[in-house]
PDB file of N, CA and C in Angstrom:
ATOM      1  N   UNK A   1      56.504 108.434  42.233  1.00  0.00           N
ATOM      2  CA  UNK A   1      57.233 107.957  41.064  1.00  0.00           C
ATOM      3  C   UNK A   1      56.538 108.491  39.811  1.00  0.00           C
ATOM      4  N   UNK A   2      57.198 108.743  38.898  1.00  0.00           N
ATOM      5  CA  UNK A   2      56.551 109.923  37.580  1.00  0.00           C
ATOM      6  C   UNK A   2      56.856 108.686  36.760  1.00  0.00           C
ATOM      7  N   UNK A   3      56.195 109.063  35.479  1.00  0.00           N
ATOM      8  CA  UNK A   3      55.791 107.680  33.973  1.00  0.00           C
ATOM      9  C   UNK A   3      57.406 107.771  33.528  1.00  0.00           C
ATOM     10  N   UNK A   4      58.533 108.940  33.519  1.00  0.00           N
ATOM     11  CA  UNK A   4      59.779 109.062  33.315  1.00  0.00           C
ATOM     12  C   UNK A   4      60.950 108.180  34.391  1.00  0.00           C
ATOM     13  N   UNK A   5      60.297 107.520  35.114  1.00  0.00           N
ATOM     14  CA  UNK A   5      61.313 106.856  36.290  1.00  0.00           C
ATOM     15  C   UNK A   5      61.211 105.371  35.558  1.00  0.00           C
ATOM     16  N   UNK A   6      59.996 105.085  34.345  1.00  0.00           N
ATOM     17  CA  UNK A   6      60.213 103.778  33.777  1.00  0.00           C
ATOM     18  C   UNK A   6      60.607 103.802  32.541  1.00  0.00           C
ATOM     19  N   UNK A   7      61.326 105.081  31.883  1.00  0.00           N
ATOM     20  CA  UNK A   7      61.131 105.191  30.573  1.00  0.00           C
ATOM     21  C   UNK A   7      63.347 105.026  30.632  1.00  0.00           C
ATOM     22  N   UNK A   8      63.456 104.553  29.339  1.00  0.00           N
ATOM     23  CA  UNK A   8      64.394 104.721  28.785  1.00  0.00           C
ATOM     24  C   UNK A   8      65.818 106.112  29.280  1.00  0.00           C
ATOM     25  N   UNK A   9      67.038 105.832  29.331  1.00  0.00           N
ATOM     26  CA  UNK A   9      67.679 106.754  29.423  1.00  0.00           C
ATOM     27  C   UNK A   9      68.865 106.467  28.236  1.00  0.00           C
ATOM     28  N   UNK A  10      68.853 107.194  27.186  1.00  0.00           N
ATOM     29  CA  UNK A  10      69.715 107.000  25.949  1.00  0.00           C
ATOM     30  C   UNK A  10      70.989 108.510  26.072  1.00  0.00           C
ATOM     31  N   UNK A  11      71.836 108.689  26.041  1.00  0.00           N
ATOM     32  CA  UNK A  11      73.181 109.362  26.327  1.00  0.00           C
ATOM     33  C   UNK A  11      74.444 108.648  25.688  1.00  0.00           C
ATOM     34  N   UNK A  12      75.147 110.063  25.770  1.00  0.00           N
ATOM     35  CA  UNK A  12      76.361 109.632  25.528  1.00  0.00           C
ATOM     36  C   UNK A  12      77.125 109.321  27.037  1.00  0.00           C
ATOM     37  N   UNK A  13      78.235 108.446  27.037  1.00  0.00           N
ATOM     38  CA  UNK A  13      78.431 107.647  28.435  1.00  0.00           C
ATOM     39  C   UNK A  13      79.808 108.507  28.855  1.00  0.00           C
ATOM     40  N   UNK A  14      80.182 108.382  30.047  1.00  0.00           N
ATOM     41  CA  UNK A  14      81.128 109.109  30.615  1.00  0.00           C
ATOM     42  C   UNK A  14      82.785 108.788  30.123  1.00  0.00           C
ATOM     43  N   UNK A  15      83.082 109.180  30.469  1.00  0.00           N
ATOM     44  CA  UNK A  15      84.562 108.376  30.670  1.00  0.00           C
ATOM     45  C   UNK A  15      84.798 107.152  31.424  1.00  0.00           C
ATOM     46  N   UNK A  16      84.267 107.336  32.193  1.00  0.00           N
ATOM     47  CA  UNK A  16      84.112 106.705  33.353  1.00  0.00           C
ATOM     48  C   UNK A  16      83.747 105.003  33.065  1.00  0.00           C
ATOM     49  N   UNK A  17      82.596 105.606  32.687  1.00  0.00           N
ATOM     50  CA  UNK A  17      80.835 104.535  32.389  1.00  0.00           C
ATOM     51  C   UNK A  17      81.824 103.651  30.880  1.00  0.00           C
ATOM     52  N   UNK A  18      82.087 104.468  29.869  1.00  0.00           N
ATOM     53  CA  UNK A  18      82.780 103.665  28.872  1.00  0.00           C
ATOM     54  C   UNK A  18      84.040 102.799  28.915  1.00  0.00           C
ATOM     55  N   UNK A  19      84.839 103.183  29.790  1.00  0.00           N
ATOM     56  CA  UNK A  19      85.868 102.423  30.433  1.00  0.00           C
ATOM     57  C   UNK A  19      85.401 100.660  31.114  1.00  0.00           C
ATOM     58  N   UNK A  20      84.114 101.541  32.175  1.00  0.00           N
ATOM     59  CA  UNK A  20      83.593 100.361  32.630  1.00  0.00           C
ATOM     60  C   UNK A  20      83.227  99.338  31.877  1.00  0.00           C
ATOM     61  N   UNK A  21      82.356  99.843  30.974  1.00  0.00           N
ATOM     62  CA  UNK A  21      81.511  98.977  29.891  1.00  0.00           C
ATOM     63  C   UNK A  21      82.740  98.036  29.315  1.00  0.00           C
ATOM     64  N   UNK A  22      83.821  98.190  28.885  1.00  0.00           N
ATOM     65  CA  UNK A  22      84.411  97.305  28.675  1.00  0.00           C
ATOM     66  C   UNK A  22      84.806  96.254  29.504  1.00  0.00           C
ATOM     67  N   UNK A  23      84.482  95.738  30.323  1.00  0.00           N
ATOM     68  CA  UNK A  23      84.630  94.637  31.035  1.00  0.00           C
ATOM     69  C   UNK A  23      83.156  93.848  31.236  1.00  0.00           C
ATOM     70  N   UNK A  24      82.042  94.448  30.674  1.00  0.00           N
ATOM     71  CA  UNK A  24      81.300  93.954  30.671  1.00  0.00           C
ATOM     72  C   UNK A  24      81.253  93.031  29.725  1.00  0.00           C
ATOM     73  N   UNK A  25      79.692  92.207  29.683  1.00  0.00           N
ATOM     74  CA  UNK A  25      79.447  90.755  28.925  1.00  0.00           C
ATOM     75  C   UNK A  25      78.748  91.413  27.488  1.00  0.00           C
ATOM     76  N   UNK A  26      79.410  90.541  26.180  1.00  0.00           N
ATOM     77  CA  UNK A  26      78.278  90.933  25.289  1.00  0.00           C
ATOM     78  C   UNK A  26      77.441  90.603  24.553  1.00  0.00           C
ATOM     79  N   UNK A  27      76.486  91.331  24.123  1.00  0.00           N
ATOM     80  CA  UNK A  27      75.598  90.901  23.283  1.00  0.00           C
ATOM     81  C   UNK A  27      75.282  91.368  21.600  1.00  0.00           C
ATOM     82  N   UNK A  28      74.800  90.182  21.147  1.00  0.00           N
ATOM     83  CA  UNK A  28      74.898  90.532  19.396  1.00  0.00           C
ATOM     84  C   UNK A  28      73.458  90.348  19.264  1.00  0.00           C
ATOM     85  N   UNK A  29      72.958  90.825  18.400  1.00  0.00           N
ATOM     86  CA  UNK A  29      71.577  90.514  17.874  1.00  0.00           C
ATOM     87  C   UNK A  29      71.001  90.981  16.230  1.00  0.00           C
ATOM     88  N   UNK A  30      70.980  89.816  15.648  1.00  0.00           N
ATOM     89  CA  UNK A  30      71.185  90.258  14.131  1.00  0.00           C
ATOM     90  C   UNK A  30      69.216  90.969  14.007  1.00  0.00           C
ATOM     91  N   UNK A  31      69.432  91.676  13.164  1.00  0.00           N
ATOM     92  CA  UNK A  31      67.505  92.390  12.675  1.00  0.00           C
ATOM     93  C   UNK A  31      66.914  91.618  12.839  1.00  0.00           C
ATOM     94  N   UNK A  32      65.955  92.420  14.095  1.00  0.00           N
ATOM     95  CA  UNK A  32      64.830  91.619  14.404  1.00  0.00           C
ATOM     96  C   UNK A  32      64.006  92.377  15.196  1.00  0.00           C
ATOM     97  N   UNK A  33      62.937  92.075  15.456  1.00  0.00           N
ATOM     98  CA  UNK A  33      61.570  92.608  16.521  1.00  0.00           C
ATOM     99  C   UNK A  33      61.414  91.737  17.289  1.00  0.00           C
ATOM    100  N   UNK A  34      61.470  92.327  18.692  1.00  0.00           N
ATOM    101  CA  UNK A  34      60.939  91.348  19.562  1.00  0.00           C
ATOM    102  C   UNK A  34      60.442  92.597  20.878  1.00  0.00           C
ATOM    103  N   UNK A  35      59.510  91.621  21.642  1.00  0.00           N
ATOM    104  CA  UNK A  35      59.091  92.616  23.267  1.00  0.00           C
ATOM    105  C   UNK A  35      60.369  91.818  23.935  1.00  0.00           C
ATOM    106  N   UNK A  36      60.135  92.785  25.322  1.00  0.00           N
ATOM    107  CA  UNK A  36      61.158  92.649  26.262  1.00  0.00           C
ATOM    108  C   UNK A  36      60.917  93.138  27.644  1.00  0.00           C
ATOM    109  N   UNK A  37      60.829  92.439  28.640  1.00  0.00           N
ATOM    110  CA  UNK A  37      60.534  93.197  29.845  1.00  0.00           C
ATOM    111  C   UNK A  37      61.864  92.904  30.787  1.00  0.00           C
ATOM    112  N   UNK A  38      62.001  94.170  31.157  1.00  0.00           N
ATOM    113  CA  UNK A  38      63.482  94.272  32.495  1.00  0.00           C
ATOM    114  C   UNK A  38      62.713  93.755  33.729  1.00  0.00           C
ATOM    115  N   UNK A  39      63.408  92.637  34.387  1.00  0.00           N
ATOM    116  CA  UNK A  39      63.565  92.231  35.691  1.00  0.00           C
ATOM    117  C   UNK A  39      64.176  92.882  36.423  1.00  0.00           C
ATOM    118  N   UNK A  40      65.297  93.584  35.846  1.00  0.00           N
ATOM    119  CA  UNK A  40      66.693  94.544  36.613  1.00  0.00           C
ATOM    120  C   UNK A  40      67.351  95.633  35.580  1.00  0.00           C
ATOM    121  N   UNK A  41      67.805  96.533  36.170  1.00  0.00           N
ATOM    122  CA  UNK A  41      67.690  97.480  35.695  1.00  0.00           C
ATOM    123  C   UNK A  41      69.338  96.877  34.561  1.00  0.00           C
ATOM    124  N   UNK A  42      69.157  97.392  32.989  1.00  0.00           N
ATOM    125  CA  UNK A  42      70.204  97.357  32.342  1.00  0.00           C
ATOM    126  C   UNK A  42      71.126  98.531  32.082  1.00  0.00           C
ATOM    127  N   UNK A  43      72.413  98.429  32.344  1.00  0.00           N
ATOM    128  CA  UNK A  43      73.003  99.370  31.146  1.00  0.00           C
ATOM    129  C   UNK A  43      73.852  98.749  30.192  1.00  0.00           C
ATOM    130  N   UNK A  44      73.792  99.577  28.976  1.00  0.00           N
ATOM    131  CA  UNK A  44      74.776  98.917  27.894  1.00  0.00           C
ATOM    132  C   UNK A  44      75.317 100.401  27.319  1.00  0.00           C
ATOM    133  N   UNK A  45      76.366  99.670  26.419  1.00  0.00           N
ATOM    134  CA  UNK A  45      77.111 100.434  25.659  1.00  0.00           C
ATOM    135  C   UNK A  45      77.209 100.004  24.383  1.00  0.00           C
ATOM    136  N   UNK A  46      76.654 100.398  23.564  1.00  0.00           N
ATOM    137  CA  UNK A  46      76.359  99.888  22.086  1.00  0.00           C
ATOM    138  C   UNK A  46      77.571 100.465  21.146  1.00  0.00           C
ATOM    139  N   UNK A  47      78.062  99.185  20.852  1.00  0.00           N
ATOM    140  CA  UNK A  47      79.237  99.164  19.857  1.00  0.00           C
ATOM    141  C   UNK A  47      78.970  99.569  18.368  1.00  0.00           C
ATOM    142  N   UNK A  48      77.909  98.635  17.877  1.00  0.00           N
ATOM    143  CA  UNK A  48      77.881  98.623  16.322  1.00  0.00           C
ATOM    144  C   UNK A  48      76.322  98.614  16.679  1.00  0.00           C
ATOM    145  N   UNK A  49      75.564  98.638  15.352  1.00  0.00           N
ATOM    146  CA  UNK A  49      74.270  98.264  14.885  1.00  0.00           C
ATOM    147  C   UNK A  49      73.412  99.751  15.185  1.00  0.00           C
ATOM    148  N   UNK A  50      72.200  99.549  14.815  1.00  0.00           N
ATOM    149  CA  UNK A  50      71.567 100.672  15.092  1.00  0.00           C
ATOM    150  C   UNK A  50      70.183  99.639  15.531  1.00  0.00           C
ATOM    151  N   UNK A  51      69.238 100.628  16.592  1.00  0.00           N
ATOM    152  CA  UNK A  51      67.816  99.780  17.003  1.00  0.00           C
ATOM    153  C   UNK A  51      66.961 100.797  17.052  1.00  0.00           C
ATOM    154  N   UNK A  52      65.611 100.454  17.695  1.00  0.00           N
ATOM    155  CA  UNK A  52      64.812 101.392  17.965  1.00  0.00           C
ATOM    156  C   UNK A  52      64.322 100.878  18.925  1.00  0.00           C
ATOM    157  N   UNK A  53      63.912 101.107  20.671  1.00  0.00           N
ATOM    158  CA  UNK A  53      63.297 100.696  21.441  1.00  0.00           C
ATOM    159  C   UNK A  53      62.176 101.435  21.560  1.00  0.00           C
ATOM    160  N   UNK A  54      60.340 100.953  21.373  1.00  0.00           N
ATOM    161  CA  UNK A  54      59.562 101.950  22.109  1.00  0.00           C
ATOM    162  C   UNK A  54      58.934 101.425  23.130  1.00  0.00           C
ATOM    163  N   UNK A  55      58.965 102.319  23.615  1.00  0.00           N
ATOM    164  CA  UNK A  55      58.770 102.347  25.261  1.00  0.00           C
ATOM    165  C   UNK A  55      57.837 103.602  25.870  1.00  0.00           C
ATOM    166  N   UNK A  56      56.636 102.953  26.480  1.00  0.00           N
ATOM    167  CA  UNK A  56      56.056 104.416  27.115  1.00  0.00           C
ATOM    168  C   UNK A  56      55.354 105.915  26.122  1.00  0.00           C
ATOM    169  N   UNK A  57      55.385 104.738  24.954  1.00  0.00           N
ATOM    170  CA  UNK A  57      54.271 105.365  23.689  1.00  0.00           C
ATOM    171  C   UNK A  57      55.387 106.083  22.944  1.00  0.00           C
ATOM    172  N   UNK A  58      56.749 106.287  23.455  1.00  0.00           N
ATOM    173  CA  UNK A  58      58.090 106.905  22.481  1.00  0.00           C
ATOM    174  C   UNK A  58      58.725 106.030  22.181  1.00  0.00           C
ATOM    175  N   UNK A  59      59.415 106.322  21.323  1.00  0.00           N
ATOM    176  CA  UNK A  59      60.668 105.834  20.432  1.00  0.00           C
ATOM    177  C   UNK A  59      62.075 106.620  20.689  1.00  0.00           C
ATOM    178  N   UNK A  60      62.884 105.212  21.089  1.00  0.00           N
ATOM    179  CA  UNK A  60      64.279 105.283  21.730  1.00  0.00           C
ATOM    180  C   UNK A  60      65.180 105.482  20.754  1.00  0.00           C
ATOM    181  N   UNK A  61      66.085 106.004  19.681  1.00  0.00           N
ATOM    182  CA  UNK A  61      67.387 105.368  19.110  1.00  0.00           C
ATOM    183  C   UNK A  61      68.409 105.191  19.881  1.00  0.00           C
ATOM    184  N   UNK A  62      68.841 104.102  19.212  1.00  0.00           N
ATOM    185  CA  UNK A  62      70.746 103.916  19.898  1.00  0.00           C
ATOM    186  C   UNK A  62      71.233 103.385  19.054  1.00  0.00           C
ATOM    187  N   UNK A  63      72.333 104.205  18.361  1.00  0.00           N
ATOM    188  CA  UNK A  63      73.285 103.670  17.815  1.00  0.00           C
ATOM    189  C   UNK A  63      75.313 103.502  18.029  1.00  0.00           C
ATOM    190  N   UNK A  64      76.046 103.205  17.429  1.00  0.00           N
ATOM    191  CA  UNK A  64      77.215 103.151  18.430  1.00  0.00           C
ATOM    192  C   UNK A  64      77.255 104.228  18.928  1.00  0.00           C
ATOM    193  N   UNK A  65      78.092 104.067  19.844  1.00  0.00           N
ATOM    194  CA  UNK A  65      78.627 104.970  20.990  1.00  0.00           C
ATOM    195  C   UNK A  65      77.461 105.677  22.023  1.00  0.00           C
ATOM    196  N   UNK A  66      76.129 104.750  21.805  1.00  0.00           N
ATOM    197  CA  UNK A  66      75.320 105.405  22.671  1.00  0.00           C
ATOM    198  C   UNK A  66      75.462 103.952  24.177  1.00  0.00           C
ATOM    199  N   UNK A  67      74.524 105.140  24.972  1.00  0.00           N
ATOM    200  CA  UNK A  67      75.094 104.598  26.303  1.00  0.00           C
ATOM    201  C   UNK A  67      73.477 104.434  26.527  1.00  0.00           C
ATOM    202  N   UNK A  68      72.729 103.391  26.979  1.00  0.00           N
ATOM    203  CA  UNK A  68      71.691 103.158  27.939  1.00  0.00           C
ATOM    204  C   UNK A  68      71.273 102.920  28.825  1.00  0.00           C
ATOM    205  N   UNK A  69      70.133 102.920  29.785  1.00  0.00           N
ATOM    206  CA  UNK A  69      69.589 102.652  30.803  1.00  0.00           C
ATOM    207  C   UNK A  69      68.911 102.367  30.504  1.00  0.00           C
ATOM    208  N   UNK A  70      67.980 101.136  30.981  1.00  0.00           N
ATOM    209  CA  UNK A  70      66.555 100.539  30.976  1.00  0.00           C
ATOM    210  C   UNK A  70      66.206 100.140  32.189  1.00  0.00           C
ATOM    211  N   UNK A  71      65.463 100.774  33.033  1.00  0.00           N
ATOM    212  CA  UNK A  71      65.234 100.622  34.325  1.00  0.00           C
ATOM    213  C   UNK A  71      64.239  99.476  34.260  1.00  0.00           C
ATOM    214  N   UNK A  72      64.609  98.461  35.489  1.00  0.00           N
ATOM    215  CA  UNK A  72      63.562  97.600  36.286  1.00  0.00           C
ATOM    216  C   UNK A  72      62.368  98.074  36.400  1.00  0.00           C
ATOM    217  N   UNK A  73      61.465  96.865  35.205  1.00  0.00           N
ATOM    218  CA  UNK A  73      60.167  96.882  35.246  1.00  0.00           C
ATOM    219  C   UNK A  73      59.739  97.242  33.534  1.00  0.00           C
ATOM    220  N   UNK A  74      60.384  97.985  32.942  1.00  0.00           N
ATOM    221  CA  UNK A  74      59.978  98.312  31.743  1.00  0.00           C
ATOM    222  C   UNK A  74      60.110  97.478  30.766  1.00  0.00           C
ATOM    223  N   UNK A  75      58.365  97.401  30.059  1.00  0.00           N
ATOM    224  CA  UNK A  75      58.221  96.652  29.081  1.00  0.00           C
ATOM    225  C   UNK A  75      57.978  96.988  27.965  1.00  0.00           C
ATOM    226  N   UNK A  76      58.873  96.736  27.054  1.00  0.00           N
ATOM    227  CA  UNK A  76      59.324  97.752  25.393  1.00  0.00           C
ATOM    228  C   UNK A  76      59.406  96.433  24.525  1.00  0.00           C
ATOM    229  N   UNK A  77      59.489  97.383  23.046  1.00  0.00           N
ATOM    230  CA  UNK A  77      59.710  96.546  22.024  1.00  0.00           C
ATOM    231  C   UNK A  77      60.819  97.187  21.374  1.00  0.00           C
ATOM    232  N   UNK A  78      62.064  95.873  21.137  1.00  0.00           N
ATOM    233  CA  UNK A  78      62.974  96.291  20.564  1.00  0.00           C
ATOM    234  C   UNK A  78      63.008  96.077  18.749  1.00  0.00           C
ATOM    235  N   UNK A  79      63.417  96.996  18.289  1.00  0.00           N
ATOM    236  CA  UNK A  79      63.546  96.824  16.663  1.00  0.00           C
ATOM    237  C   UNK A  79      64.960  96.818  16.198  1.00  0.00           C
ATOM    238  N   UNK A  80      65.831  95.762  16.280  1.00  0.00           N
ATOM    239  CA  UNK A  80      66.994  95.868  15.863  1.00  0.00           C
ATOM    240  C   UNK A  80      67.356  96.197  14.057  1.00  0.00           C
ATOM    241  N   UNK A  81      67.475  97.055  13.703  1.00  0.00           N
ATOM    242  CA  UNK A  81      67.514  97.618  12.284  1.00  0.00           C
ATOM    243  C   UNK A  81      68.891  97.387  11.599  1.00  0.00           C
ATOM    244  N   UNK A  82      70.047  97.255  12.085  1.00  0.00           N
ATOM    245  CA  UNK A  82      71.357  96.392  11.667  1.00  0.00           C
ATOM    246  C   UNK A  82      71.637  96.021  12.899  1.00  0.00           C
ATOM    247  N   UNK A  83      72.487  94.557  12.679  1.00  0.00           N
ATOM    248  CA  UNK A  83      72.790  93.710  13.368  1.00  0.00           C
ATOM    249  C   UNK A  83      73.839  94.753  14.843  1.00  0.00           C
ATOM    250  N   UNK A  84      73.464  94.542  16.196  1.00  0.00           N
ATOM    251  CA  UNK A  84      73.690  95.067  17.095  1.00  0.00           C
ATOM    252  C   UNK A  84      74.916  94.171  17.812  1.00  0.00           C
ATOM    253  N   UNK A  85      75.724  95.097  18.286  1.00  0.00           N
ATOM    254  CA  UNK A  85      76.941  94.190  19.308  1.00  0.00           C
ATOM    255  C   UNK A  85      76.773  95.104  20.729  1.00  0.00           C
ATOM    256  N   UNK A  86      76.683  95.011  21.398  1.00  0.00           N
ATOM    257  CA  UNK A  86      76.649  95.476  22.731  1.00  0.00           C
ATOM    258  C   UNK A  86      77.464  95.202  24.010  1.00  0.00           C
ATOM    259  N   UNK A  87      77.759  95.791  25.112  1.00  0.00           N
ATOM    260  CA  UNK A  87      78.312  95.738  26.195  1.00  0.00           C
ATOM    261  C   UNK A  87      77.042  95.978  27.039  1.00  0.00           C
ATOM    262  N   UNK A  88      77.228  94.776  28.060  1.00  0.00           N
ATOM    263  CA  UNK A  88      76.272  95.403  28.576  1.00  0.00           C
ATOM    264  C   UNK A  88      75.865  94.555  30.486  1.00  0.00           C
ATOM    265  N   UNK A  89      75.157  95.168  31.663  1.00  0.00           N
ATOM    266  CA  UNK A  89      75.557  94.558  32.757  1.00  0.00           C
ATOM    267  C   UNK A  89      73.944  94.635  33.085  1.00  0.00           C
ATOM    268  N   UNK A  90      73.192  94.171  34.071  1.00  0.00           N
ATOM    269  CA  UNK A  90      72.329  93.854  35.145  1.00  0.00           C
ATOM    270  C   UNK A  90      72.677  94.819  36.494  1.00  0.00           C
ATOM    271  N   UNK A  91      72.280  95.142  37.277  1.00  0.00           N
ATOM    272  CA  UNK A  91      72.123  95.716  38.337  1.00  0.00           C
ATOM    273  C   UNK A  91      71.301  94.648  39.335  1.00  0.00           C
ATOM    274  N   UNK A  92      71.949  94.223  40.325  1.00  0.00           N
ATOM    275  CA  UNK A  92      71.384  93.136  41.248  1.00  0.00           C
ATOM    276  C   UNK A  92      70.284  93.574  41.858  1.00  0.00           C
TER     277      UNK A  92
END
C-alpha cells in the first residue's frame, strides 16, 4: 500500500457518478475548521461553497462541481472557506 492509497481523490465526476450523487444525503457546513477522520470511505459531490482539505502534508481544493474521494482511515483537516452544500454517501 503506497502514502497515495490514503490521500484524497478530487476530480471532476462522471456522468454516471453525478447522476448518482443525486440521490444521495446532504450536507451543509457554514466556515469553519475542524479535523476529521474517515471510518469509511466517502464520496461527495460538492454543490456550492468552496473548502480546503489537508491531508498527507497537501492541500485538497473542492469547489462546486468537484467530485471526491476520501478513503477509509484518513485523517485531515477540513477548512470550509464559504458555506458548503454537498451530496454525499459512505461505502459500507
Amino acid at each position: 500500500m503506497s502514502v497515495d492509497d490514503f490521500a484524497p481523490v478530487i476530480r471532476k465526476p462522471t456522468p454516471d457518478e453525478a447522476a448518482a450523487a443525486a440521490a444521495w444525503k446532504l450536507w451543509a457546513c457554514e466556515p469553519s475548521v475542524f479535523e476529521w477522520g474517515y471510518t469509511a470511505t466517502e464520496h461527495c459531490l460538492m454543490l456550492e461553497g468552496e473548502a480546503v482539505v489537508e491531508a498527507r502534508g497537501r492541500e485538497f481544493k473542492l469547489g462546486p462541481g468537484d467530485y471526491g474521494v476520501f478513503p477509509k482511515g484518513l485523517a485531515c483537516r477540513w477548512t470550509v472557506i464559504t458555506a458548503v452544500k454537498k451530496h454525499h454517501w459512505f461505502e459500507d
